[in-house]
PDB file of N, CA and C in Angstrom:
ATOM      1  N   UNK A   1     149.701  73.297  83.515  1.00  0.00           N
ATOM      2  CA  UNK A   1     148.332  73.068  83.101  1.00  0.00           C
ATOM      3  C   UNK A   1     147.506  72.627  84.306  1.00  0.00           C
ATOM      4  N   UNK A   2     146.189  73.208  84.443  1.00  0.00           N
ATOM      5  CA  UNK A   2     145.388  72.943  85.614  1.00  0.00           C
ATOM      6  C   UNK A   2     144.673  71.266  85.214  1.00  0.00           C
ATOM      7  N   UNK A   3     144.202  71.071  86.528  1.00  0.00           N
ATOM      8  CA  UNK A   3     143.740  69.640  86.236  1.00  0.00           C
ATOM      9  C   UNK A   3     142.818  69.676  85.776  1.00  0.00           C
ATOM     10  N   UNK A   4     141.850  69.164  85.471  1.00  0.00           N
ATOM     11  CA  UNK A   4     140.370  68.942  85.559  1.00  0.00           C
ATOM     12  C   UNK A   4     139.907  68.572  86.826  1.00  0.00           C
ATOM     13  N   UNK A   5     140.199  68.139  87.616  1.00  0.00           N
ATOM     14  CA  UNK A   5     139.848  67.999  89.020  1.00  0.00           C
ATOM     15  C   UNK A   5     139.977  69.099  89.443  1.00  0.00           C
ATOM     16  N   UNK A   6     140.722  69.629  89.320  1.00  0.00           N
ATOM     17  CA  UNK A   6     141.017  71.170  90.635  1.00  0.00           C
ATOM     18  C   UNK A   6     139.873  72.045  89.479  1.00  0.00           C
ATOM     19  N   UNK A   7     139.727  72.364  88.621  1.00  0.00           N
ATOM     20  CA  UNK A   7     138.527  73.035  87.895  1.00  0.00           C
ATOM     21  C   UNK A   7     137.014  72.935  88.725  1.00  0.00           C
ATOM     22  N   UNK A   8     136.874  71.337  88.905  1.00  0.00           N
ATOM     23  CA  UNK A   8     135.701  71.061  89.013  1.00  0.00           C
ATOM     24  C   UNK A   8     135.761  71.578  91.133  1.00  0.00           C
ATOM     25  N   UNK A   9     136.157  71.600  91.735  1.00  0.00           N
ATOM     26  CA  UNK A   9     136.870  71.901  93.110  1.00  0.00           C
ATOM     27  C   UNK A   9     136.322  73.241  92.861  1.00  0.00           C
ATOM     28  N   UNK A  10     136.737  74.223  92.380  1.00  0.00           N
ATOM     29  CA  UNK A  10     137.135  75.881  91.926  1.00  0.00           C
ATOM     30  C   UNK A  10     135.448  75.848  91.638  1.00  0.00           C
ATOM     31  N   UNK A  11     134.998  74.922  91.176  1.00  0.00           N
ATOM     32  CA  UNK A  11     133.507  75.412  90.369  1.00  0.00           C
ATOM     33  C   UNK A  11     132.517  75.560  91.528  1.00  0.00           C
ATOM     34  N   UNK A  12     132.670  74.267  92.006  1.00  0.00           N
ATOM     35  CA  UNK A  12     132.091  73.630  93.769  1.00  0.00           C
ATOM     36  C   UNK A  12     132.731  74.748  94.861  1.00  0.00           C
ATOM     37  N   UNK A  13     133.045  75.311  94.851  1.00  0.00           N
ATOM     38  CA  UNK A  13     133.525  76.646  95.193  1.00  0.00           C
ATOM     39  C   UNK A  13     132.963  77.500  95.224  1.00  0.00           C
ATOM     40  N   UNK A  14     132.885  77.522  93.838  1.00  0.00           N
ATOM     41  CA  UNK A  14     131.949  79.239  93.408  1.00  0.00           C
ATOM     42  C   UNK A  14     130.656  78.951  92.513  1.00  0.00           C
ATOM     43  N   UNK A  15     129.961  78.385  92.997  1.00  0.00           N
ATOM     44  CA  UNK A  15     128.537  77.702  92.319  1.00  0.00           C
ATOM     45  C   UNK A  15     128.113  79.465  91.341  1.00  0.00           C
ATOM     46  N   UNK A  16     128.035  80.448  91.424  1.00  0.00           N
ATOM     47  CA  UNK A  16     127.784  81.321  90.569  1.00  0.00           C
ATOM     48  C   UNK A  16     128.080  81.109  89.019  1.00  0.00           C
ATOM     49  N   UNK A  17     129.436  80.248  89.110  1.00  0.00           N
ATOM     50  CA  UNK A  17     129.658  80.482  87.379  1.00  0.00           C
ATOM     51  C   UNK A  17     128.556  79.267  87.207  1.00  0.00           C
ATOM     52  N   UNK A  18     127.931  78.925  87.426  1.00  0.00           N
ATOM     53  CA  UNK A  18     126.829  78.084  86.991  1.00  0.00           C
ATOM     54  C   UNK A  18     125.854  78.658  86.492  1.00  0.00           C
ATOM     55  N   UNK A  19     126.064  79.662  86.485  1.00  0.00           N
ATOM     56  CA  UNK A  19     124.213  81.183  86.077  1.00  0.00           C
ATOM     57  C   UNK A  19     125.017  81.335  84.449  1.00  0.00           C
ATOM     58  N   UNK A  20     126.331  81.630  84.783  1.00  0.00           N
ATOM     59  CA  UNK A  20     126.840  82.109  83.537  1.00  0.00           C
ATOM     60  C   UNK A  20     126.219  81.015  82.189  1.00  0.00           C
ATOM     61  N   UNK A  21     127.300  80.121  82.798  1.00  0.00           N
ATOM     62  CA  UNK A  21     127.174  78.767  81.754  1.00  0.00           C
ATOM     63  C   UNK A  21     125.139  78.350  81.335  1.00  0.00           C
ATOM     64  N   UNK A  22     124.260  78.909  82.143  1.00  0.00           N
ATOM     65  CA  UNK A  22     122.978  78.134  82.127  1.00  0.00           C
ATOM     66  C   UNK A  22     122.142  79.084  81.314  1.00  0.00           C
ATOM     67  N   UNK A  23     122.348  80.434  81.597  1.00  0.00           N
ATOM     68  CA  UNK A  23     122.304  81.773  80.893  1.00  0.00           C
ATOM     69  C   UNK A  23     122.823  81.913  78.964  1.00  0.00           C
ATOM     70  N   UNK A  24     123.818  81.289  78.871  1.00  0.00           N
ATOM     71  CA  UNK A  24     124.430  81.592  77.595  1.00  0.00           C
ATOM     72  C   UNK A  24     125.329  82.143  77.346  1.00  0.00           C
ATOM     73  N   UNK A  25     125.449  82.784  78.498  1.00  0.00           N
ATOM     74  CA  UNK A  25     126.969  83.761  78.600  1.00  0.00           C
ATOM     75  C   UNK A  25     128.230  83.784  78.018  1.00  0.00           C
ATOM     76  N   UNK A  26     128.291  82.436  78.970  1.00  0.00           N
ATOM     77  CA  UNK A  26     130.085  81.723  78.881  1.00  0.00           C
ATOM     78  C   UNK A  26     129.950  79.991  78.813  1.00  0.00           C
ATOM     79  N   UNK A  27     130.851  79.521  78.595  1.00  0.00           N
ATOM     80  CA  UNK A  27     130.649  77.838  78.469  1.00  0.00           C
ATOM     81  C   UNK A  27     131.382  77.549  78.970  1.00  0.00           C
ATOM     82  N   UNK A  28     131.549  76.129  79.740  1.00  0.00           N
ATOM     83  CA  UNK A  28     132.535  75.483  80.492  1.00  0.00           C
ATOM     84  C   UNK A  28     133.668  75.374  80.013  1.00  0.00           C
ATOM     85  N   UNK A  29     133.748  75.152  78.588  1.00  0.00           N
ATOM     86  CA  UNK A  29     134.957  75.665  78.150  1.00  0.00           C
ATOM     87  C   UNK A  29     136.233  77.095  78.300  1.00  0.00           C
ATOM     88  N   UNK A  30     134.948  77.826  78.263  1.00  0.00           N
ATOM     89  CA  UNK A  30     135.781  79.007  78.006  1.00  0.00           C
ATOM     90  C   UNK A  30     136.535  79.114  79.436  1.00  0.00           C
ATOM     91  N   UNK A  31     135.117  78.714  80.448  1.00  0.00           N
ATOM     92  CA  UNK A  31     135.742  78.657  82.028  1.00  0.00           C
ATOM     93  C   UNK A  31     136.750  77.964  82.458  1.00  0.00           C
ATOM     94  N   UNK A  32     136.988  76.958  81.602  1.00  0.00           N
ATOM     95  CA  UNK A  32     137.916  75.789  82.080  1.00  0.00           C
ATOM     96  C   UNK A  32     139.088  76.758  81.329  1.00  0.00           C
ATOM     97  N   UNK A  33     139.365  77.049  80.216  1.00  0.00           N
ATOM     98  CA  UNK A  33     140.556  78.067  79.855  1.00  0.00           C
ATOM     99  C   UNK A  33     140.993  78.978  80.522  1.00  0.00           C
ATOM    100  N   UNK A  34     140.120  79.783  81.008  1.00  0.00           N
ATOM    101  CA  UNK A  34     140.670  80.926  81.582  1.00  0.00           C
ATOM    102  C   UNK A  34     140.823  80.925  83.181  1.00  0.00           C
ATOM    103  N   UNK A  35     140.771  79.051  83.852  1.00  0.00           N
ATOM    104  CA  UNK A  35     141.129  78.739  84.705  1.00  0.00           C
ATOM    105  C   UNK A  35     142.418  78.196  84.375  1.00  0.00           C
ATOM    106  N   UNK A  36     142.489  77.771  82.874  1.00  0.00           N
ATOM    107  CA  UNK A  36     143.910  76.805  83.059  1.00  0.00           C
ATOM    108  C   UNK A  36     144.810  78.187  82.573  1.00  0.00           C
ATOM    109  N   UNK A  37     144.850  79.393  82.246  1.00  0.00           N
ATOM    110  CA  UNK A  37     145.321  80.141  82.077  1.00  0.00           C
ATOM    111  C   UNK A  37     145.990  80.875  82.954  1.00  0.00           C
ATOM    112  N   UNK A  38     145.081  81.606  83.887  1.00  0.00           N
ATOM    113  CA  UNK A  38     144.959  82.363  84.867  1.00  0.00           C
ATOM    114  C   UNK A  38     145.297  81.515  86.224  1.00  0.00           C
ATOM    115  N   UNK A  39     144.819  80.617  86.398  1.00  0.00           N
ATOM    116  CA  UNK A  39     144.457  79.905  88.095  1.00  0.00           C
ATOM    117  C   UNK A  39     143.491  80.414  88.949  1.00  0.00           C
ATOM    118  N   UNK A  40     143.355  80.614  89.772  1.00  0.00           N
ATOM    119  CA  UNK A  40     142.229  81.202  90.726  1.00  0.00           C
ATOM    120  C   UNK A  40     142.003  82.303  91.110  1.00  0.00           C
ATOM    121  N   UNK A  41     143.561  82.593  91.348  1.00  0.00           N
ATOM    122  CA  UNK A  41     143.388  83.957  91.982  1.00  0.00           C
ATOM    123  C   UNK A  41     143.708  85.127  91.130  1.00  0.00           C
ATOM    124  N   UNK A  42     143.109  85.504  89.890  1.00  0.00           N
ATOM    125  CA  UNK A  42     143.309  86.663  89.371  1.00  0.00           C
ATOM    126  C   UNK A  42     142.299  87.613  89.383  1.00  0.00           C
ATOM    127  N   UNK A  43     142.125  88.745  88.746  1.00  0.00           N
ATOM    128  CA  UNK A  43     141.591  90.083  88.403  1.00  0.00           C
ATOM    129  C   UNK A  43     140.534  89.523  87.399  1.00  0.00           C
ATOM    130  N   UNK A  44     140.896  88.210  86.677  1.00  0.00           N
ATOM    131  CA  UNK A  44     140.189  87.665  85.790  1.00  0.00           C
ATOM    132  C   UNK A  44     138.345  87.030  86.029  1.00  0.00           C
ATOM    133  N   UNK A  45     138.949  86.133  87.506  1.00  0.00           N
ATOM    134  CA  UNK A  45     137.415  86.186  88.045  1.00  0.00           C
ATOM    135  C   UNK A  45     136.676  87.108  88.711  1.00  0.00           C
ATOM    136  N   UNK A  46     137.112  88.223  89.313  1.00  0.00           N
ATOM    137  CA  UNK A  46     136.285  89.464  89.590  1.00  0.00           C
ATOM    138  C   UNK A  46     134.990  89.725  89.142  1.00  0.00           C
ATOM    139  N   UNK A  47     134.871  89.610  87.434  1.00  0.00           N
ATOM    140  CA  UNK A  47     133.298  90.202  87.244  1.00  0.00           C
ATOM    141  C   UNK A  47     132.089  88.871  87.584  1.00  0.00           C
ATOM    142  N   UNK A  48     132.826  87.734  87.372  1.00  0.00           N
ATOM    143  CA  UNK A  48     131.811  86.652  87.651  1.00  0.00           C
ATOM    144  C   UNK A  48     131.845  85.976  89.363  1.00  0.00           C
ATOM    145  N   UNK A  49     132.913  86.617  90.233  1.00  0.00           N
ATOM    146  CA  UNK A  49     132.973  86.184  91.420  1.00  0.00           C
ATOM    147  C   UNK A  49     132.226  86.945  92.653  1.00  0.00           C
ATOM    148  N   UNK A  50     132.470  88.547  91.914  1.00  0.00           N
ATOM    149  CA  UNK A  50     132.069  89.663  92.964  1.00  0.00           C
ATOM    150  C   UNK A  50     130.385  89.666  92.813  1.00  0.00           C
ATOM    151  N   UNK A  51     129.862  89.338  91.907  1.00  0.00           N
ATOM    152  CA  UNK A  51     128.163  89.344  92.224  1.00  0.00           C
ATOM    153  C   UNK A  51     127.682  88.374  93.143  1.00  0.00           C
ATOM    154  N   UNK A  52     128.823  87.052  92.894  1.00  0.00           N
ATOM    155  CA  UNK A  52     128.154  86.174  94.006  1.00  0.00           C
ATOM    156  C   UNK A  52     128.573  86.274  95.406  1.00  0.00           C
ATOM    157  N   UNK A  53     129.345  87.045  95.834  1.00  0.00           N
ATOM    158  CA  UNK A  53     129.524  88.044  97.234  1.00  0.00           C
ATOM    159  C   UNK A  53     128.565  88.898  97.767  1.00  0.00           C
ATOM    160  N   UNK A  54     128.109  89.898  96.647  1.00  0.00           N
ATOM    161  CA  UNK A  54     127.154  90.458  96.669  1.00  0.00           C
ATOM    162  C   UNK A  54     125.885  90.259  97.318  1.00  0.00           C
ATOM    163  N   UNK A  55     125.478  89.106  96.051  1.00  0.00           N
ATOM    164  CA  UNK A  55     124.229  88.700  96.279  1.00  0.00           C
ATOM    165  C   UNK A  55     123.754  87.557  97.387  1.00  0.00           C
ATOM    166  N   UNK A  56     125.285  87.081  98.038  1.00  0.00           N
ATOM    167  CA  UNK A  56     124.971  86.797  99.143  1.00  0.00           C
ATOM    168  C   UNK A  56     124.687  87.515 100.035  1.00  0.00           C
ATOM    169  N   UNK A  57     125.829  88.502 100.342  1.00  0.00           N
ATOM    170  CA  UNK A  57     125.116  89.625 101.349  1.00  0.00           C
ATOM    171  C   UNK A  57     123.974  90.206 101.474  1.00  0.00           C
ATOM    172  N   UNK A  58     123.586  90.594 100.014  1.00  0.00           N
ATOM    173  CA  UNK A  58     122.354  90.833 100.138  1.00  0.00           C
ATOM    174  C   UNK A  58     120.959  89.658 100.571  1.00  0.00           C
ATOM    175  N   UNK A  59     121.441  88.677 100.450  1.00  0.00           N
ATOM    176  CA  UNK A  59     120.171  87.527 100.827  1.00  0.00           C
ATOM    177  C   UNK A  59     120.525  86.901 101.997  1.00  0.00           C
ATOM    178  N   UNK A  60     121.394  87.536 103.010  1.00  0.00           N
ATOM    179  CA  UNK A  60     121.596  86.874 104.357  1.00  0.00           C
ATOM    180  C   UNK A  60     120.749  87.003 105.334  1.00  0.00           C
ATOM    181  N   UNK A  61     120.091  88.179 105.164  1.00  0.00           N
ATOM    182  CA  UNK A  61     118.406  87.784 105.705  1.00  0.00           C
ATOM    183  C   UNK A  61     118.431  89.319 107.123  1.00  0.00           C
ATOM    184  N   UNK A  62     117.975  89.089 107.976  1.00  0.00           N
ATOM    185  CA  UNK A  62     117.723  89.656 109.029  1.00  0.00           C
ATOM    186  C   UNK A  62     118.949  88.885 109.816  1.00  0.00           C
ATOM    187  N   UNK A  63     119.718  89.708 110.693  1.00  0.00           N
ATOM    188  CA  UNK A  63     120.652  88.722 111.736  1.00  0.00           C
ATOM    189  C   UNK A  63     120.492  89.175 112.863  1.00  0.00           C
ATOM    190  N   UNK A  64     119.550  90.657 113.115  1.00  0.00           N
ATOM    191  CA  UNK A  64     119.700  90.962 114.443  1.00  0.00           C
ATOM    192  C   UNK A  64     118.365  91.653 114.913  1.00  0.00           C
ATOM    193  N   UNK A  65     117.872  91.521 115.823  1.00  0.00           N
ATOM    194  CA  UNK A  65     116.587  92.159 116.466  1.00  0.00           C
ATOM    195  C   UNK A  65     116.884  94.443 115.316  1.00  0.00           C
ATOM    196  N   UNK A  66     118.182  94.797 115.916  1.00  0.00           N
ATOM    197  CA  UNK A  66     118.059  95.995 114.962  1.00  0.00           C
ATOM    198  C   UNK A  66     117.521  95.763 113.564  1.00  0.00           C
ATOM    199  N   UNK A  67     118.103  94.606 112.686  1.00  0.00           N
ATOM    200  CA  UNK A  67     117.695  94.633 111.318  1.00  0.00           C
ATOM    201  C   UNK A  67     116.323  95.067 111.312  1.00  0.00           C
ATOM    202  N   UNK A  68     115.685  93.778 112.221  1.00  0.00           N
ATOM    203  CA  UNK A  68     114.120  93.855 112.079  1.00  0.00           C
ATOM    204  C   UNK A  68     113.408  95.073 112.232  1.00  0.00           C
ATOM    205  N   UNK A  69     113.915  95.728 113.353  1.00  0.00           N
ATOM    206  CA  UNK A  69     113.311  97.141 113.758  1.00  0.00           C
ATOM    207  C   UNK A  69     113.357  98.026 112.563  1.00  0.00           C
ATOM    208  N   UNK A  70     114.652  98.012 111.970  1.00  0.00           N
ATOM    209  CA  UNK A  70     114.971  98.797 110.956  1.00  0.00           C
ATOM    210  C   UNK A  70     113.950  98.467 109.797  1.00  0.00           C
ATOM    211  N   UNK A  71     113.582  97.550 109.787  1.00  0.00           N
ATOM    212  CA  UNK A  71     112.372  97.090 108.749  1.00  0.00           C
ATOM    213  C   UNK A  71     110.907  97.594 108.898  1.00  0.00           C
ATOM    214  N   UNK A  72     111.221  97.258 109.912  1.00  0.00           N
ATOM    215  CA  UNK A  72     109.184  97.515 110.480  1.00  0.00           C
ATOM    216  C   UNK A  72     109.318  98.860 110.379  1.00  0.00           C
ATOM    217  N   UNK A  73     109.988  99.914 110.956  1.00  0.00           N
ATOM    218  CA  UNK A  73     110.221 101.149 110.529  1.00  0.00           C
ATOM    219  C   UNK A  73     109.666 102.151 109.539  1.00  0.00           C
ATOM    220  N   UNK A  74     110.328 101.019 108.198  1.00  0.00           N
ATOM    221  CA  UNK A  74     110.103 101.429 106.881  1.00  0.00           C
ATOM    222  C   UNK A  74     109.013 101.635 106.539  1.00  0.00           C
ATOM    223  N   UNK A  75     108.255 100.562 107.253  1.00  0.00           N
ATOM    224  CA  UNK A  75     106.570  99.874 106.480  1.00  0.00           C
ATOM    225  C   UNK A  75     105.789 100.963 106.552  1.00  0.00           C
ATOM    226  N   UNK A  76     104.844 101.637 105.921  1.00  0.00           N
ATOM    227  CA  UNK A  76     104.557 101.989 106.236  1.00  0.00           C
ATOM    228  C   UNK A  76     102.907 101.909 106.485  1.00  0.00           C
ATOM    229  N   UNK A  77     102.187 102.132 107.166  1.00  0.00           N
ATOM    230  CA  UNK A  77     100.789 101.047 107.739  1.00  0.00           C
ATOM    231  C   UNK A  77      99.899 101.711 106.808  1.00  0.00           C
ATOM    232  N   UNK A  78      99.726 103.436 106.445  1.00  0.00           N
ATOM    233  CA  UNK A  78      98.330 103.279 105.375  1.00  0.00           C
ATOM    234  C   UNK A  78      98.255 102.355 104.419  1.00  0.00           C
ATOM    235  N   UNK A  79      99.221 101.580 103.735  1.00  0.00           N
ATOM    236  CA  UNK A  79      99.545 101.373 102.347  1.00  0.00           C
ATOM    237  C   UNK A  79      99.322  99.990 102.488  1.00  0.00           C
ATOM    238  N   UNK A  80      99.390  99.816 103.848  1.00  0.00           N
ATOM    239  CA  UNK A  80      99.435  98.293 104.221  1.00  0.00           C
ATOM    240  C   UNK A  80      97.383  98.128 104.502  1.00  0.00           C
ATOM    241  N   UNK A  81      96.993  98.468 105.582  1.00  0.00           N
ATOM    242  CA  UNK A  81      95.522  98.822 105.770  1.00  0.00           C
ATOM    243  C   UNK A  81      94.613  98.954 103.899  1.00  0.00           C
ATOM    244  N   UNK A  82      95.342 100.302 103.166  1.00  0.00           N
ATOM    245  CA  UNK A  82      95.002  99.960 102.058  1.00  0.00           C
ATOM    246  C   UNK A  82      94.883  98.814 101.229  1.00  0.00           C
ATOM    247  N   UNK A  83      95.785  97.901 101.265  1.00  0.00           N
ATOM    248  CA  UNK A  83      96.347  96.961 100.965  1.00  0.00           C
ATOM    249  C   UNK A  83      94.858  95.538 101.415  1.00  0.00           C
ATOM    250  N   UNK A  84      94.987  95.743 102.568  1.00  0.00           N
ATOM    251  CA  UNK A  84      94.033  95.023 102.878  1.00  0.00           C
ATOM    252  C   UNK A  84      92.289  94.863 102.952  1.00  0.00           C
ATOM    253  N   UNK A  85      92.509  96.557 103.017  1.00  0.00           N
ATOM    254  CA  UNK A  85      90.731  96.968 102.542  1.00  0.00           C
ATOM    255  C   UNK A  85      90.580  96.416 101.182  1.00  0.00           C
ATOM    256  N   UNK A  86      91.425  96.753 100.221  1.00  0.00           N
ATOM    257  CA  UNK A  86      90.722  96.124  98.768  1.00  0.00           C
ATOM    258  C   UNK A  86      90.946  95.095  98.538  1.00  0.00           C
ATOM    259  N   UNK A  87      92.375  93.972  99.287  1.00  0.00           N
ATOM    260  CA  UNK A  87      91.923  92.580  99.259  1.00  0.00           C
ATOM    261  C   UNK A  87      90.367  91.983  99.752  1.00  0.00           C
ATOM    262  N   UNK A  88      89.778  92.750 100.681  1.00  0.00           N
ATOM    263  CA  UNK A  88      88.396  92.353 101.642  1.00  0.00           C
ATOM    264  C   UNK A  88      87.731  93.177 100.312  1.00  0.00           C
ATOM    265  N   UNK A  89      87.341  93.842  99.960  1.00  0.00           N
ATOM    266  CA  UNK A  89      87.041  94.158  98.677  1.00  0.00           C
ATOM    267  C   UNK A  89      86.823  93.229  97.367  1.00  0.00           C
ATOM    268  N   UNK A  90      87.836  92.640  97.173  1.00  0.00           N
ATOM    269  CA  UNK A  90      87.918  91.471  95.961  1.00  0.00           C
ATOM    270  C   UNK A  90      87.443  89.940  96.729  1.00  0.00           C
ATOM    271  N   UNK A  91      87.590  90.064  97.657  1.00  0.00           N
ATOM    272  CA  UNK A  91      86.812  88.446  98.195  1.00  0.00           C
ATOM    273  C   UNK A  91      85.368  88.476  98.252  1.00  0.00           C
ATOM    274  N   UNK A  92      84.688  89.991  98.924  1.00  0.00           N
ATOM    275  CA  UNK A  92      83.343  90.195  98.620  1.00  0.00           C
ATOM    276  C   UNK A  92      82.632  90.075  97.606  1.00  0.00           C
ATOM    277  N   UNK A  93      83.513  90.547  96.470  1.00  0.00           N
ATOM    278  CA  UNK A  93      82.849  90.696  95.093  1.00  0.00           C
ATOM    279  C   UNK A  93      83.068  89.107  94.426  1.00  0.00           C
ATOM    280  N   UNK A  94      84.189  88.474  94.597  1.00  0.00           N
ATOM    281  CA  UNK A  94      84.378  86.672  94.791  1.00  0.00           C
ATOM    282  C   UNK A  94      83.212  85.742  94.799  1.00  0.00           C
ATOM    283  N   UNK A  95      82.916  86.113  96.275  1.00  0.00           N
ATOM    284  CA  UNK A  95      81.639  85.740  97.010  1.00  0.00           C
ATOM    285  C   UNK A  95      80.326  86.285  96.190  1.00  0.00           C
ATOM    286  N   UNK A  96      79.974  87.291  96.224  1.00  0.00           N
ATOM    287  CA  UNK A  96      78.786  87.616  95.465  1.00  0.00           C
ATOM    288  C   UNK A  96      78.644  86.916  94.224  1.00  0.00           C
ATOM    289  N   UNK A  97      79.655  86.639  93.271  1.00  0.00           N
ATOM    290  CA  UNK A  97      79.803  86.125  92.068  1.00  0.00           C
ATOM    291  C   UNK A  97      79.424  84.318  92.044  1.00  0.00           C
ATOM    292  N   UNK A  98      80.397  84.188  93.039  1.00  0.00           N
ATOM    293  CA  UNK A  98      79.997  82.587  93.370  1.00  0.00           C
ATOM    294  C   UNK A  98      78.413  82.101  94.027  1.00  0.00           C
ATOM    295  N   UNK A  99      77.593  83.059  94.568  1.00  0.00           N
ATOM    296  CA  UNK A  99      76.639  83.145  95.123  1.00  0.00           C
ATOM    297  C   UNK A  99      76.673  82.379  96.741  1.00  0.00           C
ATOM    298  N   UNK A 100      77.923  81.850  97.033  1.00  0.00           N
ATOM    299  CA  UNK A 100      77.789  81.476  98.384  1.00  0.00           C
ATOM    300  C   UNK A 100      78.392  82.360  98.914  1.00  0.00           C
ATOM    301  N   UNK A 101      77.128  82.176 100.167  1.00  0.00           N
ATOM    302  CA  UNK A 101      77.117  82.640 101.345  1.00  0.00           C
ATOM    303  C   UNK A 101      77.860  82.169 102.463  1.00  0.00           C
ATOM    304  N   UNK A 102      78.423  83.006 103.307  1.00  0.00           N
ATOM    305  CA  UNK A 102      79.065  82.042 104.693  1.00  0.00           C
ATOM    306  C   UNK A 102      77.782  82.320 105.739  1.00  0.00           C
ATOM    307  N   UNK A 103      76.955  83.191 105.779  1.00  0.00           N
ATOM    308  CA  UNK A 103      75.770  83.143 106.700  1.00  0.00           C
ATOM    309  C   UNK A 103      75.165  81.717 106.687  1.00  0.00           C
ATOM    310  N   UNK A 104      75.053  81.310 107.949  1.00  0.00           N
ATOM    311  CA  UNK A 104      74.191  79.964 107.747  1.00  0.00           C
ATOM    312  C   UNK A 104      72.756  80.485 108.093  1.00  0.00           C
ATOM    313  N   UNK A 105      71.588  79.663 107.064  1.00  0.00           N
ATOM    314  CA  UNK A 105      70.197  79.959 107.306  1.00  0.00           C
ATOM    315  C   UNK A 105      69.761  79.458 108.795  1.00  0.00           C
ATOM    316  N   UNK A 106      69.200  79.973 109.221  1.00  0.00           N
ATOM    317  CA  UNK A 106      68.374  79.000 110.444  1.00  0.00           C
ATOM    318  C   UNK A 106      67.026  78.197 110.157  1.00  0.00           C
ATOM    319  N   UNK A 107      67.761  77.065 110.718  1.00  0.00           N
ATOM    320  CA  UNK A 107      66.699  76.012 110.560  1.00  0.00           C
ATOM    321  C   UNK A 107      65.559  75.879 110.866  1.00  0.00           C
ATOM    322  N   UNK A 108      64.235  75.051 110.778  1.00  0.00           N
ATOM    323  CA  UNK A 108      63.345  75.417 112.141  1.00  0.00           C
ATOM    324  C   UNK A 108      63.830  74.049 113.216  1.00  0.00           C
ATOM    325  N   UNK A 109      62.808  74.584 114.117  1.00  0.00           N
ATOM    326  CA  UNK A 109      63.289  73.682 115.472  1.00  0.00           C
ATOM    327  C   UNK A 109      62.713  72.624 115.425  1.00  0.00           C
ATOM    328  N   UNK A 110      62.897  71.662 115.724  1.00  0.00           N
ATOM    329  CA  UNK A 110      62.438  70.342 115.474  1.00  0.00           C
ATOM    330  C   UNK A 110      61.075  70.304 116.611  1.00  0.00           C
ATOM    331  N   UNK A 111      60.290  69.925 116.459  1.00  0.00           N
ATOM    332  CA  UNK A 111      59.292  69.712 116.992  1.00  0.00           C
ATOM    333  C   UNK A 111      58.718  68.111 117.324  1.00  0.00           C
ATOM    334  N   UNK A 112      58.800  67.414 118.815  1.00  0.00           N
ATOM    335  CA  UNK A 112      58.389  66.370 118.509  1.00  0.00           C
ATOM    336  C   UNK A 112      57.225  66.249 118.576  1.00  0.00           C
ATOM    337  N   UNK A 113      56.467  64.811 117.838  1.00  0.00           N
ATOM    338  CA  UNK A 113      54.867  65.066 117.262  1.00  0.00           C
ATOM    339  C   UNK A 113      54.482  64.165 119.050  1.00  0.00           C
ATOM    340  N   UNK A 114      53.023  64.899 119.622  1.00  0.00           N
ATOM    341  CA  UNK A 114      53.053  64.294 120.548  1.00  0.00           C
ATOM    342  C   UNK A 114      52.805  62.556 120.873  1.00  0.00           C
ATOM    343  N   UNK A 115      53.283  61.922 121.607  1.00  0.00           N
ATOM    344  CA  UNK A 115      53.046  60.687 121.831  1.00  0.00           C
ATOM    345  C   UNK A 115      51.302  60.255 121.757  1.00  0.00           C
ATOM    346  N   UNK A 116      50.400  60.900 121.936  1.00  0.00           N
ATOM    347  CA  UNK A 116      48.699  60.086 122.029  1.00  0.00           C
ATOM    348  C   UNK A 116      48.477  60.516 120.477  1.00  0.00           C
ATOM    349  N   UNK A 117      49.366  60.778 119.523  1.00  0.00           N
ATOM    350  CA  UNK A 117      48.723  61.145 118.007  1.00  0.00           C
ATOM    351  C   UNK A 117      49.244  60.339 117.416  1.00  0.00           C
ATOM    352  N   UNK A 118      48.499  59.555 116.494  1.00  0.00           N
ATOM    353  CA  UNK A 118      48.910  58.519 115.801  1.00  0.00           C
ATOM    354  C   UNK A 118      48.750  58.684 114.341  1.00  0.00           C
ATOM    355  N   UNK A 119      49.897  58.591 113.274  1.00  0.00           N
ATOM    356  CA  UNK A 119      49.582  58.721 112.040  1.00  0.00           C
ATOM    357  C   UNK A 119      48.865  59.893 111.530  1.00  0.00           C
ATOM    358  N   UNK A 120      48.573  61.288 111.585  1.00  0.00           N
ATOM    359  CA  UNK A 120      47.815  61.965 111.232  1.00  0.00           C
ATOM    360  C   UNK A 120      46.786  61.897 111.812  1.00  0.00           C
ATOM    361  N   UNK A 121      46.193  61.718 113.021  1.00  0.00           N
ATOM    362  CA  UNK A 121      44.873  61.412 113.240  1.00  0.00           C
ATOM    363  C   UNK A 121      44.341  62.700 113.780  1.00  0.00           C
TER     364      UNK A 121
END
């Protein structure tokens, strides 16, 4: 019979069966059985072990100047330019709606009143 300690070890291990159990899937129970059944290393954890292999690989990110190239590659720039003409598009129409302006008015120039004039005179 497996421990309960070495379960909780095995879990801290493989943080994935945590989606299962949070999901509805499977319950700690069932997990804790078919650990005290099986042990670790069977055919048994495969469908709940191999996605979290997976989906690490897949989220390991960029690792090498090629990845990146291989990315920028892809992009492709009308879609991107598009992309950005009708964002500048929706901020204009933003702006018009809000009625402010970023133009600043010009002021007038200050004028000082001359020194021999007193009070309106």
């Amino acid at each position: 019979m497996a421990n309960i300690e070495e379960f909780k070890g095995f879990v801290k291990r493989n943080p994935r069966l945590i989606k299962y159990t949070k999901s509805g899937e499977m319950s700690w129970q069932k997990f804790y059985e078919l650990y005290d059944l099986y042990g670790e290393d069977t055919e048994t954890w495969k469908p709940y072990l191999n996605e979290a292999t997976e989906a690490v690989a897949a989220t390991a990110g960029i690792t090498s100047m090629a990845d990146l190239m291989g990315l920028l590659k892809n992009v492709d720039l009308d879609s991107v330019q598009n992309g950005v003409s009708s964002i500048q598009r929706v901020l204009s129409v933003v702006q018009d709606l809000t009625g402010k302006d970023t133009k600043t008015e010009k002021k007038t120039e200050y004028k000082p009143r001359p020194l021999y004039k007193h009070f309106e005179d």
